[in-house]
Protein backbone atom coordinates (compact mmCIF):
# COMPACT_ATOMS: atom_id res chain seq x y z
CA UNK A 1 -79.84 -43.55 -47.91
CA UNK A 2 -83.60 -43.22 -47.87
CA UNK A 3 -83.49 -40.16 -46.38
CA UNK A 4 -81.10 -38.50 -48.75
CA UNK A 5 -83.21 -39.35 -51.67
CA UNK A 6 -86.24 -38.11 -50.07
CA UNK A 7 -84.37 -34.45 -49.41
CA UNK A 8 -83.70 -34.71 -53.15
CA UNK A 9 -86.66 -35.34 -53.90
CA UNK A 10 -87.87 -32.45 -51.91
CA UNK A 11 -85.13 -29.93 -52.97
CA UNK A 12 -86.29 -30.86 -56.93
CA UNK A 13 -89.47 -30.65 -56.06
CA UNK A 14 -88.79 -27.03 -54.78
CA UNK A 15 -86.99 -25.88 -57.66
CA UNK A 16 -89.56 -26.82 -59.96
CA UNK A 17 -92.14 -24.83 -58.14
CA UNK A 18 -89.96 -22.00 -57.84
CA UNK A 19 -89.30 -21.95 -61.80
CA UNK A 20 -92.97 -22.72 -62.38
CA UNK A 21 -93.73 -19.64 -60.75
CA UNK A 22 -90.88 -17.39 -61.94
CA UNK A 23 -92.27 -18.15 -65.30
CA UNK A 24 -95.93 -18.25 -64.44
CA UNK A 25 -95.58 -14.36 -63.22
CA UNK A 26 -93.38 -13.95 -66.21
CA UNK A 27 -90.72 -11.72 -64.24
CA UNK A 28 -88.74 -9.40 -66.19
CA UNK A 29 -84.86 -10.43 -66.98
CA UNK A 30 -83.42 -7.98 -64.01
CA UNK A 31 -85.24 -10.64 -61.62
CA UNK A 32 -83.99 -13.08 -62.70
CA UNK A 33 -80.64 -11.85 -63.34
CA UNK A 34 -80.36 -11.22 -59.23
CA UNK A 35 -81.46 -14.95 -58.41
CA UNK A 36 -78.73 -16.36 -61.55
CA UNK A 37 -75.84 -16.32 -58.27
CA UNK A 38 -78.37 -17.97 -55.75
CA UNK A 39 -78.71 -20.51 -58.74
CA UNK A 40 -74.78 -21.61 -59.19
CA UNK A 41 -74.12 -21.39 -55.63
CA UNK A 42 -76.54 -23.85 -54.67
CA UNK A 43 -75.22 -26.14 -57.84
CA UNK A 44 -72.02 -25.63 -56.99
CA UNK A 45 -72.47 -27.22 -53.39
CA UNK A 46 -74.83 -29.66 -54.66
CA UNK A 47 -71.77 -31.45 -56.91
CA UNK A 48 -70.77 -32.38 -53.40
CA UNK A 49 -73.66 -35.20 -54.02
């Protein structure tokens, strides 16, 4: 159970970084347009949770 929340932890952690620096370079919409997929298909699986 520990261990779960701990990869949760991690994975958040990740995705805060990543949007952090998607807005820090200030990437135009086309970027972020390509990574909107890579965004709902790792939701999606995460419902699983």
């Amino acid at each position: 159970m520990v261990g779960l929340l701990i990869l949760l932890l991690k994975i958040l952690g990740i995705l805060v970084l990543a949007t952090y620096v998607i807005f820090r370079l200030n990437l135009d919409g086309m970027t972020l347009r390509l990574l909107e997929p890579v965004v709902h298909k790792l939701c999606g699986h995460d419902k699983k949770w």
